[in-house]
C-alpha atoms as a PDB file:
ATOM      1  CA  UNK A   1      59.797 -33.054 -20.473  1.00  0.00           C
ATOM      2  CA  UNK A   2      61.099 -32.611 -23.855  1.00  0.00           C
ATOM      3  CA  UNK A   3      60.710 -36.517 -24.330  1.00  0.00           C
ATOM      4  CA  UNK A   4      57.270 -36.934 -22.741  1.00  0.00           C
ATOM      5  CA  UNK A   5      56.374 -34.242 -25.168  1.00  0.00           C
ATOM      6  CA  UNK A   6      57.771 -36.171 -28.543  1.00  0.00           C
ATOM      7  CA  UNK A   7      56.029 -39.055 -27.207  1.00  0.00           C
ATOM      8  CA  UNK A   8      52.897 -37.660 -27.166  1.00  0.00           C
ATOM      9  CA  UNK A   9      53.027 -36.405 -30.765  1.00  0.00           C
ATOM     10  CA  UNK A  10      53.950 -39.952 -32.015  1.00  0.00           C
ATOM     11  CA  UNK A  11      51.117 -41.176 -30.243  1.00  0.00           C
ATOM     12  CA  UNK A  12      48.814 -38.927 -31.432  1.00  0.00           C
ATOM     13  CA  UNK A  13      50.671 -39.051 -35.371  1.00  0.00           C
ATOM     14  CA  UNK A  14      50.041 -42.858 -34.822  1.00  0.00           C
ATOM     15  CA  UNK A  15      46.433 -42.888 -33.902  1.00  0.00           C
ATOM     16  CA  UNK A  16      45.634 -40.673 -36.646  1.00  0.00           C
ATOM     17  CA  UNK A  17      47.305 -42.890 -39.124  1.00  0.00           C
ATOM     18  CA  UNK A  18      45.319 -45.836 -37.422  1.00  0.00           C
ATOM     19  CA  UNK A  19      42.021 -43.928 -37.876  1.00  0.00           C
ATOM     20  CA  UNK A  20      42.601 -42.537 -41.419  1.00  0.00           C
ATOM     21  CA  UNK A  21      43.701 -46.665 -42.079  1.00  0.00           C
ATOM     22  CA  UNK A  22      40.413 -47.766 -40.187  1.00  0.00           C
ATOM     23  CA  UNK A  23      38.137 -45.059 -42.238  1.00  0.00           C
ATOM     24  CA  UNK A  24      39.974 -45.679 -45.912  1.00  0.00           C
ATOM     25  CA  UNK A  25      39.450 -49.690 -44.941  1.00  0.00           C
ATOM     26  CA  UNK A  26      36.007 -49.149 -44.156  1.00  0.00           C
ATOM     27  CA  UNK A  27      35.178 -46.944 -47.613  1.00  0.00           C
ATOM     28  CA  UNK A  28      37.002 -49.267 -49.194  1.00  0.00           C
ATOM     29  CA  UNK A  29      34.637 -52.529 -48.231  1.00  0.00           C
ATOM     30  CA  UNK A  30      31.549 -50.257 -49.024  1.00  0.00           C
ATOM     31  CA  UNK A  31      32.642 -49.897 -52.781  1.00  0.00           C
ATOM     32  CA  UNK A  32      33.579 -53.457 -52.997  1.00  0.00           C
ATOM     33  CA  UNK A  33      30.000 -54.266 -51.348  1.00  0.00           C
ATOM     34  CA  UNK A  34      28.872 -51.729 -54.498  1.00  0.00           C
ATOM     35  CA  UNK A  35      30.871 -53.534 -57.323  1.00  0.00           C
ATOM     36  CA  UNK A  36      29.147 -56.598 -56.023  1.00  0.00           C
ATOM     37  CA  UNK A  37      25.853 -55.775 -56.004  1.00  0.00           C
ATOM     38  CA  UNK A  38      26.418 -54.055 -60.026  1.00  0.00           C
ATOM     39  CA  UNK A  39      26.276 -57.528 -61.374  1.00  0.00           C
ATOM     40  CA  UNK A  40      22.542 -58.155 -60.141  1.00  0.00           C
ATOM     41  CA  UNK A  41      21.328 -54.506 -59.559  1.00  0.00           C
ATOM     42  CA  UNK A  42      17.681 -54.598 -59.038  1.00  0.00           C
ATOM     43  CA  UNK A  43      16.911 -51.379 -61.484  1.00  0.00           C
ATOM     44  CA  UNK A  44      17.350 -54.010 -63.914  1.00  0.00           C
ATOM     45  CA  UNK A  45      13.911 -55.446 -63.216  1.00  0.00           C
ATOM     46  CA  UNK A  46      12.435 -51.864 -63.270  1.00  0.00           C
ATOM     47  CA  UNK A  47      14.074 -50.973 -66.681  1.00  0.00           C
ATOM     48  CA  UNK A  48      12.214 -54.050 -67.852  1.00  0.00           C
ATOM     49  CA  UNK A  49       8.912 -52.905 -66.372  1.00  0.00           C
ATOM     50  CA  UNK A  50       9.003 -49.111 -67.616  1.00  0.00           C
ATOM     51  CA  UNK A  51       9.845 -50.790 -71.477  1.00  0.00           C
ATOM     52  CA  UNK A  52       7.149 -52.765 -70.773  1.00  0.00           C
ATOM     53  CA  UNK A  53       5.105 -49.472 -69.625  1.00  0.00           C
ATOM     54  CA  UNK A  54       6.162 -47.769 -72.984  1.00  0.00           C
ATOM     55  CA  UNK A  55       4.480 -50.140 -75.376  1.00  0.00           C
ATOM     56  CA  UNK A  56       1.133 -51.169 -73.335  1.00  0.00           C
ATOM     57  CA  UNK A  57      -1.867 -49.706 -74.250  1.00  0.00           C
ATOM     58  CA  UNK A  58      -3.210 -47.766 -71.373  1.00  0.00           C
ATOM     59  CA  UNK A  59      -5.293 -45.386 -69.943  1.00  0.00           C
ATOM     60  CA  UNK A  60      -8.507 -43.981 -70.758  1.00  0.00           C
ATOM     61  CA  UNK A  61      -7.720 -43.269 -73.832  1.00  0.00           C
ATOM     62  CA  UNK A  62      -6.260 -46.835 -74.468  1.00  0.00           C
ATOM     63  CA  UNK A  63      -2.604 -45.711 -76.382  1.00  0.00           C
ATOM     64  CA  UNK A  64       0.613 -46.760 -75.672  1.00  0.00           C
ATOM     65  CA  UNK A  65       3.262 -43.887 -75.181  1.00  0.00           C
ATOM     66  CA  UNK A  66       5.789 -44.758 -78.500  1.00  0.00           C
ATOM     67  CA  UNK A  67       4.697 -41.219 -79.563  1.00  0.00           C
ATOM     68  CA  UNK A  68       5.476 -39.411 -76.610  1.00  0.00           C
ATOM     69  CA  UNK A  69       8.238 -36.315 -77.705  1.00  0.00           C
ATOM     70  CA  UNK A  70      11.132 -36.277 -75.024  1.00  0.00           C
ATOM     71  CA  UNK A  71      13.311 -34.384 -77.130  1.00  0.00           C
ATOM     72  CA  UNK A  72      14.551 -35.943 -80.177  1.00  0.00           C
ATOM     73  CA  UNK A  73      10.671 -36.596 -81.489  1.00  0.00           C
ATOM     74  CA  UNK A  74       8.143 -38.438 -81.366  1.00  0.00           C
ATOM     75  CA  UNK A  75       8.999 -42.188 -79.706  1.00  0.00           C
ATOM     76  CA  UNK A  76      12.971 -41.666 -79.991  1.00  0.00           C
ATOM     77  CA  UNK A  77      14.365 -42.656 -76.440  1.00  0.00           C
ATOM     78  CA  UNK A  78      18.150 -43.139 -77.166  1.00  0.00           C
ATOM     79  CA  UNK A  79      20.176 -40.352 -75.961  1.00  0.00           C
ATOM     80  CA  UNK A  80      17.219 -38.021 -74.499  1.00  0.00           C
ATOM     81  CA  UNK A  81      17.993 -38.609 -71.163  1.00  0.00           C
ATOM     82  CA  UNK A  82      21.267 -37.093 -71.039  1.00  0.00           C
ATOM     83  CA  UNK A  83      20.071 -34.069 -72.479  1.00  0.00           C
ATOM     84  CA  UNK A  84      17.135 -33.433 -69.421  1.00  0.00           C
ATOM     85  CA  UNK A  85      15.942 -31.225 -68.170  1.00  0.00           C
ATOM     86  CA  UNK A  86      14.934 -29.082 -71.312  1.00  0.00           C
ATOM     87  CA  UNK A  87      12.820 -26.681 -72.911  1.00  0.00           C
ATOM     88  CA  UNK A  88       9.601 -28.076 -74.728  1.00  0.00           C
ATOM     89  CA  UNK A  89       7.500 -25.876 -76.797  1.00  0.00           C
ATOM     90  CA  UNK A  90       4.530 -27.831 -76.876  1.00  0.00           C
ATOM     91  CA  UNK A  91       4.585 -27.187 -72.879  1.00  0.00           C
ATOM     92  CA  UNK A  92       6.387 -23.790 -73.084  1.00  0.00           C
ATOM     93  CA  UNK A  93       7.850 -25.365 -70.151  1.00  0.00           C
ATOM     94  CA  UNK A  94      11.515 -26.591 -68.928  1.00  0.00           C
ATOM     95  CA  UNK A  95      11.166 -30.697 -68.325  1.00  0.00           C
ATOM     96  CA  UNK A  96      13.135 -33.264 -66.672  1.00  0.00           C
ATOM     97  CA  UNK A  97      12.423 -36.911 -67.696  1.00  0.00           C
ATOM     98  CA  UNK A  98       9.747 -37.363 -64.925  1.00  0.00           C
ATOM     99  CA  UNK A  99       7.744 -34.491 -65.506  1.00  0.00           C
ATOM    100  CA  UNK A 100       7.792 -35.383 -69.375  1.00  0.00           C
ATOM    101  CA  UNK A 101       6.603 -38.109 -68.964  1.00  0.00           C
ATOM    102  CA  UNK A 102       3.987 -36.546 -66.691  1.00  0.00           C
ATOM    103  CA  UNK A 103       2.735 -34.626 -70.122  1.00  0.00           C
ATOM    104  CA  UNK A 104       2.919 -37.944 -71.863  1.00  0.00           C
ATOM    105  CA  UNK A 105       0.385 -40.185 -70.179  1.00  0.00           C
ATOM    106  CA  UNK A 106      -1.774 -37.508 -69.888  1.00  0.00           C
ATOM    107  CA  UNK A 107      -1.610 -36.350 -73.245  1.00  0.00           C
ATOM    108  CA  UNK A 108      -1.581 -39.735 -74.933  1.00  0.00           C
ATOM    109  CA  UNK A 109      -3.172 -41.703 -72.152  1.00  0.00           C
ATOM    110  CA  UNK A 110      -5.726 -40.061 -70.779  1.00  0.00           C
ATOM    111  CA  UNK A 111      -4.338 -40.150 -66.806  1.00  0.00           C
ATOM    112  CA  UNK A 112      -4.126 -37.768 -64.871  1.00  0.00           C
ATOM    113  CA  UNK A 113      -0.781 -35.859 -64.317  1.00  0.00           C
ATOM    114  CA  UNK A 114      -1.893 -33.439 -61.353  1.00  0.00           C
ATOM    115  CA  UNK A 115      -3.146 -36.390 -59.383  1.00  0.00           C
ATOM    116  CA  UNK A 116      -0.408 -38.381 -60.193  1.00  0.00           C
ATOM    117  CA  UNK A 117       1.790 -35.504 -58.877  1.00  0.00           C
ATOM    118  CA  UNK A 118       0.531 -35.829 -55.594  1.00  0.00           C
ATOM    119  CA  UNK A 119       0.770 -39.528 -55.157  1.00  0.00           C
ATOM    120  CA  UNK A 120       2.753 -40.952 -52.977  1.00  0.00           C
ATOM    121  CA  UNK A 121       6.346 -41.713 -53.945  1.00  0.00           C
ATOM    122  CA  UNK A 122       6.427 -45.503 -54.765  1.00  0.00           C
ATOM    123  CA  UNK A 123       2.580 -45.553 -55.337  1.00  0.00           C
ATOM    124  CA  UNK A 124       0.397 -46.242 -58.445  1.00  0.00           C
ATOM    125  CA  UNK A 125       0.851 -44.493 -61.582  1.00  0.00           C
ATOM    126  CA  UNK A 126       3.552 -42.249 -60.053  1.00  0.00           C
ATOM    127  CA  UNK A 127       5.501 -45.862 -59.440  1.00  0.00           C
ATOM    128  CA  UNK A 128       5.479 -46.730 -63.190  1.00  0.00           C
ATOM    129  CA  UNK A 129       6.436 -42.880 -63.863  1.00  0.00           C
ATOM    130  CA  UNK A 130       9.955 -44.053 -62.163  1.00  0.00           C
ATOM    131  CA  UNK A 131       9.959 -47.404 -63.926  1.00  0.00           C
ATOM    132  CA  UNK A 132       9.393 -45.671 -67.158  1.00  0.00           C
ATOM    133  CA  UNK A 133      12.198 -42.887 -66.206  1.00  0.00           C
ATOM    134  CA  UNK A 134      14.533 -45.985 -65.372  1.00  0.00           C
ATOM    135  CA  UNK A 135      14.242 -47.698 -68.249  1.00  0.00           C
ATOM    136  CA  UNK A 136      14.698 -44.200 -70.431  1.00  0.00           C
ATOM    137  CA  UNK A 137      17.956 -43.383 -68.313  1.00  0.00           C
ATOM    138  CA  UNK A 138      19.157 -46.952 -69.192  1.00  0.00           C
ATOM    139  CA  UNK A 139      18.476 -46.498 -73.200  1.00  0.00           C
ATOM    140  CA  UNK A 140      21.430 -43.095 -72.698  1.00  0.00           C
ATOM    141  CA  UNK A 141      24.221 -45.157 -70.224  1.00  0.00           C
ATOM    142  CA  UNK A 142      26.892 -44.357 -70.977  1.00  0.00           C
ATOM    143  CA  UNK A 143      26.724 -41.632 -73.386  1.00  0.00           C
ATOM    144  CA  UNK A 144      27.784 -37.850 -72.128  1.00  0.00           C
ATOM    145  CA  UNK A 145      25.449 -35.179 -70.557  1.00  0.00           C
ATOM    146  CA  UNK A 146      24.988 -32.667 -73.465  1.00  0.00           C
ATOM    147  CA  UNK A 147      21.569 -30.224 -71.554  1.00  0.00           C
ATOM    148  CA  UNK A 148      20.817 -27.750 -73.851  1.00  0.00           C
ATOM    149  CA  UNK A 149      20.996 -23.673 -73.061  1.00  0.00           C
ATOM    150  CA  UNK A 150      19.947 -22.165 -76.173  1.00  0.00           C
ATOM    151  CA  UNK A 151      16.466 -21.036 -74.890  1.00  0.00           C
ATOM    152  CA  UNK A 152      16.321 -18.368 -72.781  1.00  0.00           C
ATOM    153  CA  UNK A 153      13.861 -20.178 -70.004  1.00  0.00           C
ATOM    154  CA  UNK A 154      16.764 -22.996 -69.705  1.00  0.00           C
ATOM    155  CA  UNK A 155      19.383 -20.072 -68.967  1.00  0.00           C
ATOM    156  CA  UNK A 156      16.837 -19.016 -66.066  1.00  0.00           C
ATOM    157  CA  UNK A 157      16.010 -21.830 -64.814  1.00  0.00           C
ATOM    158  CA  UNK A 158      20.098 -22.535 -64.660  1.00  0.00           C
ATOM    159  CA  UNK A 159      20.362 -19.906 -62.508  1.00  0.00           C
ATOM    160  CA  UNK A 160      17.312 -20.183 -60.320  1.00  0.00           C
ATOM    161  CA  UNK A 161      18.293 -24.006 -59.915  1.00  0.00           C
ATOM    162  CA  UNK A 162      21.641 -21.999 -58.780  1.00  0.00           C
ATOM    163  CA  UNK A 163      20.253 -20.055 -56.260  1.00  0.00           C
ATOM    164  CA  UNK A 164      17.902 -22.846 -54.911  1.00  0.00           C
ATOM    165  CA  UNK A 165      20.807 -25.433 -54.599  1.00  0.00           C
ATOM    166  CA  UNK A 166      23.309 -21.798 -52.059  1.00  0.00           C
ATOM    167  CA  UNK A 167      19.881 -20.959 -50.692  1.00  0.00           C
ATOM    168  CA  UNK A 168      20.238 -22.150 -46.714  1.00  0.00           C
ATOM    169  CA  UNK A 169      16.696 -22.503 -44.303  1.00  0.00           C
ATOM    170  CA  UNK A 170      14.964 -24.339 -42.206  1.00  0.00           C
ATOM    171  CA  UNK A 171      15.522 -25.493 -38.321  1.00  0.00           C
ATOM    172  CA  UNK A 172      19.502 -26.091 -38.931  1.00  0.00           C
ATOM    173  CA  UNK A 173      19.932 -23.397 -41.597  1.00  0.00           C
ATOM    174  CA  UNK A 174      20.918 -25.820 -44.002  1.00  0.00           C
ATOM    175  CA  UNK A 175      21.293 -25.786 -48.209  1.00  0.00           C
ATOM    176  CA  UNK A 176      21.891 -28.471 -50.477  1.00  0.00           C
ATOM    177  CA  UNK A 177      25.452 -26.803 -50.958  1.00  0.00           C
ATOM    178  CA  UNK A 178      26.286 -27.504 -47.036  1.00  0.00           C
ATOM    179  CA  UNK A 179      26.593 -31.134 -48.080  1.00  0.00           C
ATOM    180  CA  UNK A 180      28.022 -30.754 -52.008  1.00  0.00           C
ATOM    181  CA  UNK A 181      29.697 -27.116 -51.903  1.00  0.00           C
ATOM    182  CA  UNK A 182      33.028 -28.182 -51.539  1.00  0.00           C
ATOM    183  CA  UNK A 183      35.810 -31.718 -51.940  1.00  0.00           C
ATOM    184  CA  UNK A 184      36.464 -34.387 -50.255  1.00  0.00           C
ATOM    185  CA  UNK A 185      33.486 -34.432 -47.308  1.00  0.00           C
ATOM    186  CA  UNK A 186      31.734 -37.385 -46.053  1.00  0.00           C
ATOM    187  CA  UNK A 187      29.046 -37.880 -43.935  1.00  0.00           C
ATOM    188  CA  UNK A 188      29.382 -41.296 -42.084  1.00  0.00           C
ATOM    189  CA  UNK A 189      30.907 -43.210 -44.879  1.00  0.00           C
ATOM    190  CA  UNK A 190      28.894 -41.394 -47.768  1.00  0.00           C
ATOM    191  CA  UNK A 191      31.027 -39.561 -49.898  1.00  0.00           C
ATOM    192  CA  UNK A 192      29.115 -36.372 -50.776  1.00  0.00           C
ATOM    193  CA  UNK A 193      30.140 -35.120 -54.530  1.00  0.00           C
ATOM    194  CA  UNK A 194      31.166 -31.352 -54.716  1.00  0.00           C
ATOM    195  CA  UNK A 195      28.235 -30.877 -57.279  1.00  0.00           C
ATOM    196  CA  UNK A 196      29.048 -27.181 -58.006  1.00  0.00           C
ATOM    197  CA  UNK A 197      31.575 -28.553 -60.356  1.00  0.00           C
ATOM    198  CA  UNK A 198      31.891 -31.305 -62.923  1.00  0.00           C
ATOM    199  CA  UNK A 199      31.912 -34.178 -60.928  1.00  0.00           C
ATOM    200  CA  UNK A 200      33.381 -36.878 -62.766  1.00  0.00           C
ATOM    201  CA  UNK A 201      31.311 -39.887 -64.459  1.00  0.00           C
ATOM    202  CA  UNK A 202      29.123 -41.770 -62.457  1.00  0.00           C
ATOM    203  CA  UNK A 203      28.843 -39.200 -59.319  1.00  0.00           C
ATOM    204  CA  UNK A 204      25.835 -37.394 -58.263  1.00  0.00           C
ATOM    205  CA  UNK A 205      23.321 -36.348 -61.239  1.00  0.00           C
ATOM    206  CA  UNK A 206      24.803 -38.521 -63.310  1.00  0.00           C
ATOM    207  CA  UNK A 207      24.145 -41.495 -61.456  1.00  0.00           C
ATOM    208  CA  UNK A 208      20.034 -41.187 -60.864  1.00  0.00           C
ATOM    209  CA  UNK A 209      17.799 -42.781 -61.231  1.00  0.00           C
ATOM    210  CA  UNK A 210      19.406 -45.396 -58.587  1.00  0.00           C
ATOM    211  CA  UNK A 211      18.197 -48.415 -56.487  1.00  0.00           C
ATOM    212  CA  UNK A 212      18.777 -47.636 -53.192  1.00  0.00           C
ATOM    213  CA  UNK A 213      19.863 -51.212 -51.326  1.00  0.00           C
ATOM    214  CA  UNK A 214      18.790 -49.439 -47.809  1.00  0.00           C
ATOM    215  CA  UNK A 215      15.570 -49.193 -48.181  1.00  0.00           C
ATOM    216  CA  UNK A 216      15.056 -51.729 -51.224  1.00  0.00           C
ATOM    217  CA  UNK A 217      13.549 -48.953 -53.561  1.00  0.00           C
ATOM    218  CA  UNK A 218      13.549 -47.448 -56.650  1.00  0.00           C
ATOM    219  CA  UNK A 219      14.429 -43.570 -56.383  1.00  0.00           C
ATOM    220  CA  UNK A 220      14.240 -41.113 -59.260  1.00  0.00           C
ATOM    221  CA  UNK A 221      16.000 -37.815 -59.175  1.00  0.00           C
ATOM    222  CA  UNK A 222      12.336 -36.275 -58.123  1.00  0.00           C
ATOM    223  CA  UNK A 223      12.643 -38.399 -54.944  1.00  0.00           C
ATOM    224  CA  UNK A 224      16.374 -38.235 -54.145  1.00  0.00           C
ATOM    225  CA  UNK A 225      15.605 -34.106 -54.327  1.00  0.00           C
ATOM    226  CA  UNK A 226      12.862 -34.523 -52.507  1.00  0.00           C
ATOM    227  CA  UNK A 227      14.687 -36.531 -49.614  1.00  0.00           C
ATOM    228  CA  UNK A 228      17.269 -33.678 -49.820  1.00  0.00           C
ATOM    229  CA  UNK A 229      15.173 -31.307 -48.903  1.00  0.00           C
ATOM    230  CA  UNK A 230      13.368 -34.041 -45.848  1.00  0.00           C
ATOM    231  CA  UNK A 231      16.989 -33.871 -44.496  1.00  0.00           C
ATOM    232  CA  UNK A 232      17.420 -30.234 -44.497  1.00  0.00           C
ATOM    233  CA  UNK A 233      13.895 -29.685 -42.695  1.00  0.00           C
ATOM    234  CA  UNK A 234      12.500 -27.754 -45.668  1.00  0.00           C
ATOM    235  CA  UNK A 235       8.673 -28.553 -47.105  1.00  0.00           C
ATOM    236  CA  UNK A 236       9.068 -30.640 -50.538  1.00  0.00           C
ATOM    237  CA  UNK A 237       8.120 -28.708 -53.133  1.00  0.00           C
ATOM    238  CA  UNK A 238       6.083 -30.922 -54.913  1.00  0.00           C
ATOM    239  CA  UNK A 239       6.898 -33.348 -57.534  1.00  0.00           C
ATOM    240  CA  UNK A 240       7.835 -31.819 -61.054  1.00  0.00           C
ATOM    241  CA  UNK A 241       7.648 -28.882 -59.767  1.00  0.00           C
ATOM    242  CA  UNK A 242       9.632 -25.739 -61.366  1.00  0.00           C
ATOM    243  CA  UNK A 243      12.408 -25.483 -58.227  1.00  0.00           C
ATOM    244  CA  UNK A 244      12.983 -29.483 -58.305  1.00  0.00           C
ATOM    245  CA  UNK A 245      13.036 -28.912 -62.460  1.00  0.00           C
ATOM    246  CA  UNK A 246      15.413 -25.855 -62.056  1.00  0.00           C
ATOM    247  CA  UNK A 247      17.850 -27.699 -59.659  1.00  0.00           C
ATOM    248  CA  UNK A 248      18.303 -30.747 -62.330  1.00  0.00           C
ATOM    249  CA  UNK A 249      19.296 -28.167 -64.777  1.00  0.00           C
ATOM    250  CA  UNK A 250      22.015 -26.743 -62.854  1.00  0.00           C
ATOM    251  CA  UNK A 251      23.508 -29.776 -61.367  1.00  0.00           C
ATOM    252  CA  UNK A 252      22.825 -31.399 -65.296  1.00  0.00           C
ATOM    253  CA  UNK A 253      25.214 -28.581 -67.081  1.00  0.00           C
ATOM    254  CA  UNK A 254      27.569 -28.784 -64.422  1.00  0.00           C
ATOM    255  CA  UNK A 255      27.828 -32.561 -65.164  1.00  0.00           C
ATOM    256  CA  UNK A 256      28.910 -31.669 -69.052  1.00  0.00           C
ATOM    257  CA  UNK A 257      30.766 -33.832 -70.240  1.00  0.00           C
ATOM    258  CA  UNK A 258      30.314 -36.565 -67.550  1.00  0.00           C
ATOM    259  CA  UNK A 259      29.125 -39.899 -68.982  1.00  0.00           C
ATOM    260  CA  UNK A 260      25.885 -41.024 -67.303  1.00  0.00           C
ATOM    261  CA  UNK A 261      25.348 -44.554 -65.556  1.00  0.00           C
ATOM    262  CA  UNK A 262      21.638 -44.655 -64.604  1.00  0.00           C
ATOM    263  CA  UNK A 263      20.217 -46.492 -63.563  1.00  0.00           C
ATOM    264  CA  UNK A 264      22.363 -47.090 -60.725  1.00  0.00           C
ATOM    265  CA  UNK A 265      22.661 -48.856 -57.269  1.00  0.00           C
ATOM    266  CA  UNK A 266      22.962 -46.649 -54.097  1.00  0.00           C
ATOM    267  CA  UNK A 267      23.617 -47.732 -50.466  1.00  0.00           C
END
């Protein structure tokens, strides 16, 4: 009995081993499928086209966007996109790249921004509003996320991001902290950052904008929030809208420190 017993445990010790082996394999050929596809990452061809989209001279109002503020003045792009979201006083409003740019081609270029807003992701002007934040991201790589929390609206919208990223809902009573509250969880063979904390370079925030190889697409943080919230049954909130805004500030600070390599490539 006592042998029938020990037998079972090794079989059971063995078949574990066998599926952790099968599972670290498997996660394994998915990051060398990754480091791959790094050499010839299609974002590359939308960081050309949102350059591109920088300089034209467009809109009704026929300007180009080289004096459009996102931070650091007037036409300076290197290093603003590690310190989105932030306060703007021209807006009296807390930004992300996307919905600065928003104010931008409005205010310089005549389009827009509410109707833009509720295009379709991957349609029109709200298309070149990723390829613009693509090629921005790609102007900081590298360089650490520094988001500012001087002004008191970027200390609230910290914490409201805070509360929006615990706050559970919908059909399966879900929260975006019931996939990325807590280490080393997984869903299929997607690692899912604990993005409470500082997740290292290159994980979660840090890493969006992102071509997503699944669905051949170029995704913004606006969109990868917004299929967040698709997955936990919610209702979008709307593009730049405050709660999407709020949640890039609190998963930005708690990505101090972390150096940023957008634009990426996703599965």
């Amino acid at each position: 009995m006592r042998m029938t017993k020990t037998l079972s445990l090794l079989a059971l010790g063995c078949l574990a081993t066998t599926a952790a082996m099968a599972q670290k394999s498997a996660v394994q050929s998915i990051e060398e499928y990754r480091a791959m596809l790094q050499d010839g990452n299609p974002a590359d061809l939308f960081e050309a086209k949102g350059e591109d989209l920088w300089k034209q001279k467009r809109g009704p109002k026929n300007a180009s966007l080289e004096k459009c503020d996102l931070g650091k003045g007037p036409g300076v792009v290197k290093g603003v996109f590690v310190e989105l979201p932030r306060y703007f006083p021209d807006t009296k409003k807390v930004q992300d790249v996307e919905s600065r740019l928003l104010t931008c081609v409005e205010t310089l270029q005549g389009f827009n921004a509410a109707e833009i807003a509720k295009t379709a992701f991957g349609k029109g002007e709200q298309k070149n509003i990723t390829a613009l934040a693509t090629w921005i991201s790609a102007e900081s790589k590298g360089m650490k996320f520094n988001l500012p929390q001087a002004h008191q609206q970027e200390k609230v919208f910290f914490e409201v991001g805070k509360r929006l990223f615990f706050q559970r809902g919908g059909p399966h009573d879900f929260a975006c902290a019931s996939c990325h509250g807590q280490d080393n969880t997984r869903i299929r063979l997607q690692d899912l950052p604990n993005l409470t904390k500082n997740p290292g370079d290159g994980v979660g925030f840090a890493a969006w904008p992102a071509y997503r190889v699944s669905n051949g697409q170029m995704w913004g943080m606006q969109q990868r929030l917004n299929d967040c919230y698709r997955q936990q049954r919610f209702p979008y909130p709307g593009f730049a809208s405050d709660a999407t805004v709020a949640l890039g500030v609190y998963l930005g600070v708690n990505s101090q420190g972390s150096a940023s390599v957008a634009p990426a490539i996703k599965r």
